[in-house]
PDB file of N, CA and C in Angstrom:
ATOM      1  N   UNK A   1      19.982   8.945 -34.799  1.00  0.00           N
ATOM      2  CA  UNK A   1      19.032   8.526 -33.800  1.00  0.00           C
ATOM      3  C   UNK A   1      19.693   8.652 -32.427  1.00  0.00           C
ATOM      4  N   UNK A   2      18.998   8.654 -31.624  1.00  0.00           N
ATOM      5  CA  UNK A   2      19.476   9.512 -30.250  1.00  0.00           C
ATOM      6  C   UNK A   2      19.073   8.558 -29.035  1.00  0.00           C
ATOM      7  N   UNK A   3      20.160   7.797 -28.581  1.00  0.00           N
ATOM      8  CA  UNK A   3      19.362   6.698 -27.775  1.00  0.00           C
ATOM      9  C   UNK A   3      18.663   7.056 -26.379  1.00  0.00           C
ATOM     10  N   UNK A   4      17.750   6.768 -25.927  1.00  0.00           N
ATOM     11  CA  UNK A   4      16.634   6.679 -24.708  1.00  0.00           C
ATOM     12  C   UNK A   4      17.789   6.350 -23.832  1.00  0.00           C
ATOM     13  N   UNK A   5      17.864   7.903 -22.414  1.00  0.00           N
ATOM     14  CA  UNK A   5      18.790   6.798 -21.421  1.00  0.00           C
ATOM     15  C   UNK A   5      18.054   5.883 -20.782  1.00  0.00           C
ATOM     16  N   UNK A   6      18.160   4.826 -20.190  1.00  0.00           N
ATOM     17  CA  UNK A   6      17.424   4.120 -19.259  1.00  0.00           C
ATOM     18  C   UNK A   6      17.478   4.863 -17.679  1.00  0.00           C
ATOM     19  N   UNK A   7      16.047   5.174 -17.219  1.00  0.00           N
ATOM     20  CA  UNK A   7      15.972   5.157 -15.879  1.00  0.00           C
ATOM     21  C   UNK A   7      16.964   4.871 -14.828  1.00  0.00           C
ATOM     22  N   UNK A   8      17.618   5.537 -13.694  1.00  0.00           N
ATOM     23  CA  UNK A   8      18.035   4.915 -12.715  1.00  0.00           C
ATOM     24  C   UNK A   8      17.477   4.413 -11.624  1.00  0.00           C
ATOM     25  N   UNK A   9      17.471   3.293 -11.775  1.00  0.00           N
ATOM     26  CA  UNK A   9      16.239   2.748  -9.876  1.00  0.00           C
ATOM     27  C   UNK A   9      16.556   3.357  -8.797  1.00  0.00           C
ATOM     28  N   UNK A  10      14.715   4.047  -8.482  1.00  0.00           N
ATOM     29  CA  UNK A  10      15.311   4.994  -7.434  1.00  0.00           C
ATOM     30  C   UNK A  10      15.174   4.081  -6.125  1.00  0.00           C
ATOM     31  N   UNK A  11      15.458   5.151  -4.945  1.00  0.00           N
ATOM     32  CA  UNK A  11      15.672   4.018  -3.913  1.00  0.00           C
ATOM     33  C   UNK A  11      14.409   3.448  -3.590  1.00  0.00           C
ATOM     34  N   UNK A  12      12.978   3.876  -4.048  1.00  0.00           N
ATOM     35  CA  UNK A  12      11.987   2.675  -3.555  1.00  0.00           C
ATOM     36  C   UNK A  12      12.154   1.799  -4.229  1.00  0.00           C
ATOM     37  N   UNK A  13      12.703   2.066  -5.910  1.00  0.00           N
ATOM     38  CA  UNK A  13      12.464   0.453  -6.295  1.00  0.00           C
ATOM     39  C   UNK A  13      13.644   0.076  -5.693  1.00  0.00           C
ATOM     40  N   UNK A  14      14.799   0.207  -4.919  1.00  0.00           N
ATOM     41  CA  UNK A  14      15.823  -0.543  -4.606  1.00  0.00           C
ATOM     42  C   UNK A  14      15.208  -1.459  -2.939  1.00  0.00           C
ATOM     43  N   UNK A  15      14.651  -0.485  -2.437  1.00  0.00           N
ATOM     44  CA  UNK A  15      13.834  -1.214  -1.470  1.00  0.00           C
ATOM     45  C   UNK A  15      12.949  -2.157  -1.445  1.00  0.00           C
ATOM     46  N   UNK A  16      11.741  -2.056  -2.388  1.00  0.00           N
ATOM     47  CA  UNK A  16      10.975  -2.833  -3.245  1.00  0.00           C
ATOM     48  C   UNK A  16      11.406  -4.407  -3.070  1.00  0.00           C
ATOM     49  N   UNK A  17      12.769  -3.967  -4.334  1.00  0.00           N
ATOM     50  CA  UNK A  17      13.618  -5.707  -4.394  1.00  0.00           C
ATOM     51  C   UNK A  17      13.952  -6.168  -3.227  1.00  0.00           C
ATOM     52  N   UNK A  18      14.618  -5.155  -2.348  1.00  0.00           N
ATOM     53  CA  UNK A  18      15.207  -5.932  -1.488  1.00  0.00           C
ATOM     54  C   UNK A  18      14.284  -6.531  -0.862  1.00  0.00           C
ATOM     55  N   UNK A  19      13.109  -6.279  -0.328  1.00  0.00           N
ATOM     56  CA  UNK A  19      12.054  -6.504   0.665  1.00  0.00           C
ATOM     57  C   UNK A  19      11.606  -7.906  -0.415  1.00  0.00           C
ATOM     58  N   UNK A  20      11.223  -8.216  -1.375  1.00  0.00           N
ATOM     59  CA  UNK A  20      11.060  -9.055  -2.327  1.00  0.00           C
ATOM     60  C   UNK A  20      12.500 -10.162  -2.330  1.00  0.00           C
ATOM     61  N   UNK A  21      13.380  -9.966  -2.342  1.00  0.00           N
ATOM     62  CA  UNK A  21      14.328 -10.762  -1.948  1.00  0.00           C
ATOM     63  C   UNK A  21      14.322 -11.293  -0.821  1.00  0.00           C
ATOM     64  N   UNK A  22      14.046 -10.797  -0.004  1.00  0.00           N
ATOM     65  CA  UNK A  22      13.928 -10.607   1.839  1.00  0.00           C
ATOM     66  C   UNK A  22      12.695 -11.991   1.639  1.00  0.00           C
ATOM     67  N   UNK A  23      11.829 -12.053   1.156  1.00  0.00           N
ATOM     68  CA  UNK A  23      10.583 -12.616   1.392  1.00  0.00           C
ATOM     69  C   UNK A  23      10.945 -14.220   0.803  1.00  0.00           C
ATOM     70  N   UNK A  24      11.894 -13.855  -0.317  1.00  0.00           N
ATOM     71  CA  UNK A  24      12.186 -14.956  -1.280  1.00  0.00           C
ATOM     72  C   UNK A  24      12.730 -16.019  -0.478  1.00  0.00           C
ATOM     73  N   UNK A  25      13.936 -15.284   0.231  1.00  0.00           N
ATOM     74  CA  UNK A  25      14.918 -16.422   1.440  1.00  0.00           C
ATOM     75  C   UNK A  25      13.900 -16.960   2.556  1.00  0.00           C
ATOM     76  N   UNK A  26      12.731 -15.953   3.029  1.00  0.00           N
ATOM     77  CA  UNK A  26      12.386 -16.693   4.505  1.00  0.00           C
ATOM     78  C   UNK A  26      11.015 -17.824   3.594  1.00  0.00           C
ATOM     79  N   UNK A  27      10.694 -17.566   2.648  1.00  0.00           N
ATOM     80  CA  UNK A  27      10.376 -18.481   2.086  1.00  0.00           C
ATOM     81  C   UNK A  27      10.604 -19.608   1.770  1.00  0.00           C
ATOM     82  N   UNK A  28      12.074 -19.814   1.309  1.00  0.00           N
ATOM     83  CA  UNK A  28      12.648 -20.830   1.111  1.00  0.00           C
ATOM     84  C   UNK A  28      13.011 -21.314   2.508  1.00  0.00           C
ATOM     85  N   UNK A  29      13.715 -20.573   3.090  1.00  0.00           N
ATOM     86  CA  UNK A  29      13.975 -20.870   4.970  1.00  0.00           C
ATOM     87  C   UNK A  29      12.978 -22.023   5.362  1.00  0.00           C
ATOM     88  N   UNK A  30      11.484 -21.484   5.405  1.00  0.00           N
ATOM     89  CA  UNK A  30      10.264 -22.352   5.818  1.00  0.00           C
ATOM     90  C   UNK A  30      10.467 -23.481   5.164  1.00  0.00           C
ATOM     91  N   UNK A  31      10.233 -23.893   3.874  1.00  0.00           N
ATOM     92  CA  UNK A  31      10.322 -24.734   3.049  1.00  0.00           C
ATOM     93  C   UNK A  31      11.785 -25.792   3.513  1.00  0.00           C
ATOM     94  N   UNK A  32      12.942 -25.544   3.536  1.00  0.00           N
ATOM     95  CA  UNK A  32      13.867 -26.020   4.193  1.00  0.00           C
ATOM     96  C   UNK A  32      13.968 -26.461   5.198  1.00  0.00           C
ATOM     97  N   UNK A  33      13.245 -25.825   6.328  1.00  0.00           N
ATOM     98  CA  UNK A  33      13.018 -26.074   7.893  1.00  0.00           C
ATOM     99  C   UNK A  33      11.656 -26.694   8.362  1.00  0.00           C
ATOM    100  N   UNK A  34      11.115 -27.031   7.288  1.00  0.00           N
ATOM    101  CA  UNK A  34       9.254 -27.042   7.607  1.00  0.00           C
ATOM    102  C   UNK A  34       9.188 -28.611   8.465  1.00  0.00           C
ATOM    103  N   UNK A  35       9.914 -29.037   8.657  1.00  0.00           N
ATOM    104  CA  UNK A  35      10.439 -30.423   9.583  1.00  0.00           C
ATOM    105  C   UNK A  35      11.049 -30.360  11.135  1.00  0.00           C
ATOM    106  N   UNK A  36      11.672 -29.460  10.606  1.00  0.00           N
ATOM    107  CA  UNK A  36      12.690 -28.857  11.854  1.00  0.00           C
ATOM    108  C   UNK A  36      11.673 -28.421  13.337  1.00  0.00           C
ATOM    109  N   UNK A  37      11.732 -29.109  13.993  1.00  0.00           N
ATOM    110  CA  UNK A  37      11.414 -28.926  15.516  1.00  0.00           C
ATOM    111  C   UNK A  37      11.714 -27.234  16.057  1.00  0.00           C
ATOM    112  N   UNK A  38      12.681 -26.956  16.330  1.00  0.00           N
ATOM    113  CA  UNK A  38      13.836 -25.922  16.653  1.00  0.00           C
ATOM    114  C   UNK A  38      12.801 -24.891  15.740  1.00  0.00           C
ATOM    115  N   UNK A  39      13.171 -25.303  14.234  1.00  0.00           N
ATOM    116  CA  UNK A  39      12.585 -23.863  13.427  1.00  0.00           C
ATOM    117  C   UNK A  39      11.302 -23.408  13.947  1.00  0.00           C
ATOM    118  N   UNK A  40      10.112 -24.323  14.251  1.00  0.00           N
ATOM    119  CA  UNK A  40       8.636 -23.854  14.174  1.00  0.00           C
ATOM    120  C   UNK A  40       8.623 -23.849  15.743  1.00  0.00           C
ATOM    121  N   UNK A  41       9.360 -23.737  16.699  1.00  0.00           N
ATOM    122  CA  UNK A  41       8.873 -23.065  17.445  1.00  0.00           C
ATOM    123  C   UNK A  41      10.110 -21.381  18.074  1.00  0.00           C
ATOM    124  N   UNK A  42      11.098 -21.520  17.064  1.00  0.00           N
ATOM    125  CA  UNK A  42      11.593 -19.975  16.716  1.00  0.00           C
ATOM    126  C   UNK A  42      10.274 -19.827  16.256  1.00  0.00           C
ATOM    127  N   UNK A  43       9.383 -19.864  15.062  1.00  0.00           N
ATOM    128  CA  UNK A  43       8.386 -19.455  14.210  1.00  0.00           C
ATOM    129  C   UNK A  43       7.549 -18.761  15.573  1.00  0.00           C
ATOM    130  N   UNK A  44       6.836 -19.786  16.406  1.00  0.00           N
ATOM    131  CA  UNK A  44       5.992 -19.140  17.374  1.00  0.00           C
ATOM    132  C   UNK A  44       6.253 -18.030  18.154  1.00  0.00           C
ATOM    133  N   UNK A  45       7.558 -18.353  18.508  1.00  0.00           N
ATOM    134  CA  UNK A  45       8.074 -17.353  19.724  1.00  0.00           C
ATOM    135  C   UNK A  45       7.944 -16.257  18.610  1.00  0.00           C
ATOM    136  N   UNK A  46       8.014 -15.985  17.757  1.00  0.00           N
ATOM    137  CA  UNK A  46       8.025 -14.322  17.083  1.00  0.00           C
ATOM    138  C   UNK A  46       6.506 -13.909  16.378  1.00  0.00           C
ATOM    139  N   UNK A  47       5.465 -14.896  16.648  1.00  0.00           N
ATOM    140  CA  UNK A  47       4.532 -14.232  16.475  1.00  0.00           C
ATOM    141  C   UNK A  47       3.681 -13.300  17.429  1.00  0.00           C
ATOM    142  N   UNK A  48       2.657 -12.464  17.227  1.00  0.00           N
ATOM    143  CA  UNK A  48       2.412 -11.514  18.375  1.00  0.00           C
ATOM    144  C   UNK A  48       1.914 -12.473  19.424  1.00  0.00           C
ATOM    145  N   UNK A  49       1.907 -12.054  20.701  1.00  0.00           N
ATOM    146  CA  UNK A  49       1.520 -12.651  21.636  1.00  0.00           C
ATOM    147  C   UNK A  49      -0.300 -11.938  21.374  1.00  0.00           C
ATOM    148  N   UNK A  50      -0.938 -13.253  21.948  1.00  0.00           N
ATOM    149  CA  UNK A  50      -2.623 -12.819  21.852  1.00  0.00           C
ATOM    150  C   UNK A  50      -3.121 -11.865  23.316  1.00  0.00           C
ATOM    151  N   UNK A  51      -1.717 -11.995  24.478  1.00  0.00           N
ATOM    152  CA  UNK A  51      -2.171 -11.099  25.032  1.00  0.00           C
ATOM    153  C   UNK A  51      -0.793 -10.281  25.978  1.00  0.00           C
ATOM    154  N   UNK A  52      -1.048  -9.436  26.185  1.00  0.00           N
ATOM    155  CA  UNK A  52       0.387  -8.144  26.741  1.00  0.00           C
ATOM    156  C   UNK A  52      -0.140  -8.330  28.069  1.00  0.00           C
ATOM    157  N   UNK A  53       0.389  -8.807  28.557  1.00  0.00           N
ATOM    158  CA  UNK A  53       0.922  -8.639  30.354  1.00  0.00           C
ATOM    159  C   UNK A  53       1.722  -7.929  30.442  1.00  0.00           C
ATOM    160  N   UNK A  54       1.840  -6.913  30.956  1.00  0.00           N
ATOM    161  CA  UNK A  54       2.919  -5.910  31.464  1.00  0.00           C
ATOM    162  C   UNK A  54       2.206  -5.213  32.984  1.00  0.00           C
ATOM    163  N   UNK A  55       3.302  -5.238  33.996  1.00  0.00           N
ATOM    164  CA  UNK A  55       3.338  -4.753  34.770  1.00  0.00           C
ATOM    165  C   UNK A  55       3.605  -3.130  35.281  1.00  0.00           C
ATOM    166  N   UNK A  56       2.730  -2.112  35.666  1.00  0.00           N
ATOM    167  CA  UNK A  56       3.728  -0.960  36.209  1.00  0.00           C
ATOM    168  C   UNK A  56       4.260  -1.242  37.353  1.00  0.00           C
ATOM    169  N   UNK A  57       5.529  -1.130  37.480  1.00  0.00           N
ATOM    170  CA  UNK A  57       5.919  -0.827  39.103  1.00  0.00           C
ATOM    171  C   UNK A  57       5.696   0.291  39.726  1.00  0.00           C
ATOM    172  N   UNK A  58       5.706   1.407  39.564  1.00  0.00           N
ATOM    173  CA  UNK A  58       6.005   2.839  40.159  1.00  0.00           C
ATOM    174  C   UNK A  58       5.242   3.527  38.928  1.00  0.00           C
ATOM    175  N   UNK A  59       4.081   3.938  39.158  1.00  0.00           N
ATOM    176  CA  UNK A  59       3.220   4.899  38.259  1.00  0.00           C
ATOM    177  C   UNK A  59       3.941   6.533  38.796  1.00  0.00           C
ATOM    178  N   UNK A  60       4.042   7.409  38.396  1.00  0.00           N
ATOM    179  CA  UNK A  60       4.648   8.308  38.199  1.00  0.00           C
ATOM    180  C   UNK A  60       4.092   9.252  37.214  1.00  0.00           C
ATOM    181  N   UNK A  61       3.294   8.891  36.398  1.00  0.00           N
ATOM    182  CA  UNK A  61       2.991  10.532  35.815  1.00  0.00           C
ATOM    183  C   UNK A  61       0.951   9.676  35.775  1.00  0.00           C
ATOM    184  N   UNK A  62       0.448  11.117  35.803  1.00  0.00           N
ATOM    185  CA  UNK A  62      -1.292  10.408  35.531  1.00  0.00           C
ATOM    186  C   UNK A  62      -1.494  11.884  34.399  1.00  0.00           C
ATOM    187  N   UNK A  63      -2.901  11.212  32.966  1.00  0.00           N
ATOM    188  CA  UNK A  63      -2.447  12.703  32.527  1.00  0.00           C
ATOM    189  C   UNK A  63      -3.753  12.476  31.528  1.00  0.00           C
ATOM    190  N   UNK A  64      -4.698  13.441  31.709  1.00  0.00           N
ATOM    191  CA  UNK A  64      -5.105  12.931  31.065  1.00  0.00           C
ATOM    192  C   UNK A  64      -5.745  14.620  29.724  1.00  0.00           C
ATOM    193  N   UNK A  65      -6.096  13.908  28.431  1.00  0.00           N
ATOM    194  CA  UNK A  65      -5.620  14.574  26.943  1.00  0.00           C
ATOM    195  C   UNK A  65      -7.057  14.693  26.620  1.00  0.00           C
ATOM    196  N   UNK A  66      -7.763  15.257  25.964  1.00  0.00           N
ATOM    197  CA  UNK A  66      -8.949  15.359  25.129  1.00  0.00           C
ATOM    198  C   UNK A  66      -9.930  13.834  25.930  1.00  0.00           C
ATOM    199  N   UNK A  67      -9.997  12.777  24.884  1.00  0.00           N
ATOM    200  CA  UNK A  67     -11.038  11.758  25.677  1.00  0.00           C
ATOM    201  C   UNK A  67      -9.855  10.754  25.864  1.00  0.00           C
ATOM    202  N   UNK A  68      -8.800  10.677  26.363  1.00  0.00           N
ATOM    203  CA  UNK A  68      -7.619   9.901  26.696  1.00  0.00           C
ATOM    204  C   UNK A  68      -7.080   9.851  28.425  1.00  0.00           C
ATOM    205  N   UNK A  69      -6.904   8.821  28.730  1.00  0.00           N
ATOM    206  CA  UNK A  69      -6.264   8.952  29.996  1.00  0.00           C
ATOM    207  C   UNK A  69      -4.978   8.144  29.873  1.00  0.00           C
ATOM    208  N   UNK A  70      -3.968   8.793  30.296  1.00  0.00           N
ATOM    209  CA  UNK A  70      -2.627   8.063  30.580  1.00  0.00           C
ATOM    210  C   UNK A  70      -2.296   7.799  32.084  1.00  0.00           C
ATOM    211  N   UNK A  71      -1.831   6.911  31.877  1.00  0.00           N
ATOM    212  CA  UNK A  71      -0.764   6.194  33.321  1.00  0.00           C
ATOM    213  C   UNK A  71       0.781   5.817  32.569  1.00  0.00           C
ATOM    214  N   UNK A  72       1.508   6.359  32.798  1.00  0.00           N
ATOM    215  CA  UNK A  72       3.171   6.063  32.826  1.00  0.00           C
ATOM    216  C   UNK A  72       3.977   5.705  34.326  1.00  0.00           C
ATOM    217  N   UNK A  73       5.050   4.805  33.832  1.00  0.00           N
ATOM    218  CA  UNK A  73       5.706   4.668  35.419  1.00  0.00           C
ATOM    219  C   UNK A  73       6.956   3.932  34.900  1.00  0.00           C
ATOM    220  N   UNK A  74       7.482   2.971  35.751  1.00  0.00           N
ATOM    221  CA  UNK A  74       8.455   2.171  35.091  1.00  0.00           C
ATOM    222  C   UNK A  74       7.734   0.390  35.056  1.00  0.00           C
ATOM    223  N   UNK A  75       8.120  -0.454  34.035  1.00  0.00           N
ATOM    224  CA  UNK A  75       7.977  -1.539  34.069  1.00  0.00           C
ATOM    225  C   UNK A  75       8.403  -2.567  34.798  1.00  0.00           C
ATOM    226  N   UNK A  76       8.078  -3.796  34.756  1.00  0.00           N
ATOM    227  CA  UNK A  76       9.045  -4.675  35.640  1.00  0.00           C
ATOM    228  C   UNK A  76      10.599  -4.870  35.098  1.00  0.00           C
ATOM    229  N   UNK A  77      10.991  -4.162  34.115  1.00  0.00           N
ATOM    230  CA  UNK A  77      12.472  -4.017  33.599  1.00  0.00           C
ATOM    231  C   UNK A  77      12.879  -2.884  33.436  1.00  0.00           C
ATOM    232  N   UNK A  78      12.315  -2.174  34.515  1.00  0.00           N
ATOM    233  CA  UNK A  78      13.006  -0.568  35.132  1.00  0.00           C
ATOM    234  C   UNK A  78      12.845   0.198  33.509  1.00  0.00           C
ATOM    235  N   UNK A  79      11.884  -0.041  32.570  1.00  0.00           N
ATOM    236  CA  UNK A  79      11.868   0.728  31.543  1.00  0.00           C
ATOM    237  C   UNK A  79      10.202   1.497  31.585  1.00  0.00           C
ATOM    238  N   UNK A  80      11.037   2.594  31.133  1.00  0.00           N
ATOM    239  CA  UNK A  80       9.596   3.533  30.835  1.00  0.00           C
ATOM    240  C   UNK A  80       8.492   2.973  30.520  1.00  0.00           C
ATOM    241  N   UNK A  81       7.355   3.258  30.489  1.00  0.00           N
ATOM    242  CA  UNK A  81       5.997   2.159  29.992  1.00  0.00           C
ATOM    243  C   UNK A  81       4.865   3.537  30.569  1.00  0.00           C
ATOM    244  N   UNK A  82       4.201   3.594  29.654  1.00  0.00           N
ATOM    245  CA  UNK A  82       2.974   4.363  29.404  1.00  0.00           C
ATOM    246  C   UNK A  82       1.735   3.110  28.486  1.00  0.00           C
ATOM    247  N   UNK A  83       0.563   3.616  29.469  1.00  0.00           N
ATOM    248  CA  UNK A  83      -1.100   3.196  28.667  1.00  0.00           C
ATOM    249  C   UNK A  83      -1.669   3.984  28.782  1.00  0.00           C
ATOM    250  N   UNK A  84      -2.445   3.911  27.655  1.00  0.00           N
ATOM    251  CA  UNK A  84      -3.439   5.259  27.473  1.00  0.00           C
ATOM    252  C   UNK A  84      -4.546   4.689  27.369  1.00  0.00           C
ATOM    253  N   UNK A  85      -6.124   5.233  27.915  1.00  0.00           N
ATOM    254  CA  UNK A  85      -7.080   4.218  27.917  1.00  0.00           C
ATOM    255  C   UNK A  85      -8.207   5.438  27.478  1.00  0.00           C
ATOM    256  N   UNK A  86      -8.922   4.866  26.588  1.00  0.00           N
ATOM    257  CA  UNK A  86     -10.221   5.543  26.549  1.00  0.00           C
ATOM    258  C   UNK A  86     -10.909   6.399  27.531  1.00  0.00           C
ATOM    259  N   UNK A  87     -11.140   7.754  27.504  1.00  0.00           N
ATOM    260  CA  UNK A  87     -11.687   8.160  29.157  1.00  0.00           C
ATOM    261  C   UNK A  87     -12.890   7.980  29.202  1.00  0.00           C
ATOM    262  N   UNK A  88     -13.604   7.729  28.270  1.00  0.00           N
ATOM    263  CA  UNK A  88     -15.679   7.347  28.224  1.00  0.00           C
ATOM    264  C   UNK A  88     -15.602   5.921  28.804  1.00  0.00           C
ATOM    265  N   UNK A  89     -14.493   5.168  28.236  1.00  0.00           N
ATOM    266  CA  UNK A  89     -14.588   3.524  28.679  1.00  0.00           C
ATOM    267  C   UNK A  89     -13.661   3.298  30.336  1.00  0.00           C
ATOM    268  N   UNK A  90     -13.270   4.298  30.472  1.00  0.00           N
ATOM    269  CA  UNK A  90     -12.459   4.358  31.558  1.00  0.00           C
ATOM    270  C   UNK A  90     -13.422   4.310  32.582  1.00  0.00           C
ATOM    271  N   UNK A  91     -14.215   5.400  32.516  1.00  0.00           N
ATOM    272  CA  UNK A  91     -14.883   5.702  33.544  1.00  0.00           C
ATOM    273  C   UNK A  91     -16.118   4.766  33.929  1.00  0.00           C
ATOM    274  N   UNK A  92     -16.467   4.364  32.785  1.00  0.00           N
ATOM    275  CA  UNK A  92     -17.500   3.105  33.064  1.00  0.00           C
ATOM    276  C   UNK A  92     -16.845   2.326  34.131  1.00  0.00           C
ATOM    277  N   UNK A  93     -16.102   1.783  33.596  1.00  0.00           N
ATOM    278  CA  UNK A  93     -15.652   1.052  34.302  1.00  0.00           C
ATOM    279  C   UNK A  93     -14.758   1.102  35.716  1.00  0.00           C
ATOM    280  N   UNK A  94     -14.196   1.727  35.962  1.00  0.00           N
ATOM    281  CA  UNK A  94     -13.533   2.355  36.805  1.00  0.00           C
ATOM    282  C   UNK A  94     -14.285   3.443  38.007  1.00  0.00           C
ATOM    283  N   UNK A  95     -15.295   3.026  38.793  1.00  0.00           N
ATOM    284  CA  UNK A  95     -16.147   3.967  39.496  1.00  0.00           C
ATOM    285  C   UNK A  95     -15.897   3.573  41.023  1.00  0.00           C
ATOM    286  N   UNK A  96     -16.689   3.902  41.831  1.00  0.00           N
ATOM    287  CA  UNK A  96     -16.488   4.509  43.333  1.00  0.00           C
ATOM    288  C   UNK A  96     -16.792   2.539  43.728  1.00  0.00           C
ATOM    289  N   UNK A  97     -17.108   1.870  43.174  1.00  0.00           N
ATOM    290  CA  UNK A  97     -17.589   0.718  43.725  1.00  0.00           C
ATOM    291  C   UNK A  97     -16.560  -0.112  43.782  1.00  0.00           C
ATOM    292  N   UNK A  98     -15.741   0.196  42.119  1.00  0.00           N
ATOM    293  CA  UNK A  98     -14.626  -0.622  41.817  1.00  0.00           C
ATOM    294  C   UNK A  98     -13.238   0.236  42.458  1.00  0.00           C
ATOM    295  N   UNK A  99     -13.315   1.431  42.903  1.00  0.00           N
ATOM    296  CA  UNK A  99     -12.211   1.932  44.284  1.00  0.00           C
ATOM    297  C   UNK A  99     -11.640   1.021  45.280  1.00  0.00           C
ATOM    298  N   UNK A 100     -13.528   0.777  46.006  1.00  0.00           N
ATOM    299  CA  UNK A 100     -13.721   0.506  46.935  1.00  0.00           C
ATOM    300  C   UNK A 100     -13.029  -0.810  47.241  1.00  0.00           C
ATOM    301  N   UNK A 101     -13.439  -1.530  46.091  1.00  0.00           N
ATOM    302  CA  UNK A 101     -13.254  -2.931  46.076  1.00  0.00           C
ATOM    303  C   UNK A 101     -11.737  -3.011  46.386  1.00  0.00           C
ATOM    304  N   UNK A 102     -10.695  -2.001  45.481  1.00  0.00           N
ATOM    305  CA  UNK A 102      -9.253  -2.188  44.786  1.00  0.00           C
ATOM    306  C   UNK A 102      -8.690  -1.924  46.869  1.00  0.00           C
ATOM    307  N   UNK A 103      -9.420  -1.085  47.328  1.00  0.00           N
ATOM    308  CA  UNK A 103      -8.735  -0.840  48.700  1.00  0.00           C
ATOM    309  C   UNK A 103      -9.323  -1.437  49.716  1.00  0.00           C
ATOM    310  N   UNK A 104     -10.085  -2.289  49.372  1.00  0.00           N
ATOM    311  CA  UNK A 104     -10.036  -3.827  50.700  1.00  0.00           C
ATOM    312  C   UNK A 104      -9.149  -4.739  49.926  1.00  0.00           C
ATOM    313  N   UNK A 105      -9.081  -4.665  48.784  1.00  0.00           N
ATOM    314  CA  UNK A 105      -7.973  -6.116  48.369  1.00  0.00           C
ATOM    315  C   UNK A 105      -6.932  -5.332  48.637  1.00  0.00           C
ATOM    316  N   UNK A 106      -6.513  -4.267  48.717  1.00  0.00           N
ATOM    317  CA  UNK A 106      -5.159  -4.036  48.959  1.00  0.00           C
ATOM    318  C   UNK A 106      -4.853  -4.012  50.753  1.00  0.00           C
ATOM    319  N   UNK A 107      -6.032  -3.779  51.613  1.00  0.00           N
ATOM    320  CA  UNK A 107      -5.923  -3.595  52.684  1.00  0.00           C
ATOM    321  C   UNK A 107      -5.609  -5.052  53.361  1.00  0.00           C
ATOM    322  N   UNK A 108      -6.201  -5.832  52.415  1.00  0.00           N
ATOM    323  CA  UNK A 108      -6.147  -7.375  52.810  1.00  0.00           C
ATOM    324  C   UNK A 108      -4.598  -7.980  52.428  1.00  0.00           C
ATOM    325  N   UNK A 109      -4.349  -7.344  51.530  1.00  0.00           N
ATOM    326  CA  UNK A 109      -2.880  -7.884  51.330  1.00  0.00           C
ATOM    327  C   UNK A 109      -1.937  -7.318  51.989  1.00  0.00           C
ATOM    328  N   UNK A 110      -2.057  -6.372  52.432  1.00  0.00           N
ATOM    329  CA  UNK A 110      -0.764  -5.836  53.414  1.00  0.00           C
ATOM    330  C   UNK A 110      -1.420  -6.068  54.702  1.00  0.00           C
ATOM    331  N   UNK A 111      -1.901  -6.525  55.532  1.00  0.00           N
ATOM    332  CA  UNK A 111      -2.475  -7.371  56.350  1.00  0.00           C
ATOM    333  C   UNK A 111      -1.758  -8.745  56.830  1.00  0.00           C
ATOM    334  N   UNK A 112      -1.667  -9.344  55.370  1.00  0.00           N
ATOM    335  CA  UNK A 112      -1.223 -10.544  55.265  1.00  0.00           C
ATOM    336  C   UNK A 112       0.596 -10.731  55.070  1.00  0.00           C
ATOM    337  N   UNK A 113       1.099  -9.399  55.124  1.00  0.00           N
ATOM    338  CA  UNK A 113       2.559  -9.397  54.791  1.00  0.00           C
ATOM    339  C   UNK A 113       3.232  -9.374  56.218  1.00  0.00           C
TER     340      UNK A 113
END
């Protein structure tokens, strides 16, 4: 009789476990810490924020792709930063009225400097 080799685990199932192990500890973590002051609001700080504030400083490239419009520039931490916005929803919104508006508030603020 001729024995069956056994399978070697390939690397998804080695990933698999680990990610399953991975889940096992922050599980227990919670359970351990579920008192802990300190822990549950580490917990918050790493969930998504409900909303992205980000600033461009210096827009620098405009570009726009099929129904896409981009704006890239640098952020308020001198890092690259690109948005891309719908160009059907762009334009709704974005028209000769709402220009107008953006260059008396800006005329008003450098006025005031």
């Amino acid at each position: 009789m001729t024995p069956i080799p056994l399978e070697e685990p390939t690397k998804k199932d080695n990933e698999k476990q680990f990610l399953a192990e991975q889940l096992m500890e922050m599980s227990e973590l919670e359970e351990v810490h579920s008192g802990d002051d300190d822990f549950k609001k580490w917990k918050e700080q790493q969930a998504e924020p409900d909303l992205i504030h980000k600033r461009i400083n210096n827009i620098n490239t405009f570009h726009v792709y099929e129904n896409d419009v981009y704006l890239a520039g640098v952020d308020e931490y001198g890092k690259d930063f690109q948005i891309c916005f719908d160009a059907y929803n762009f334009l709704e919104w974005i028209d000769k009225d709402q220009i107008e508006y953006i260059k008396e508030q800006t005329i008003k603020y450098i006025k005031t400097k």
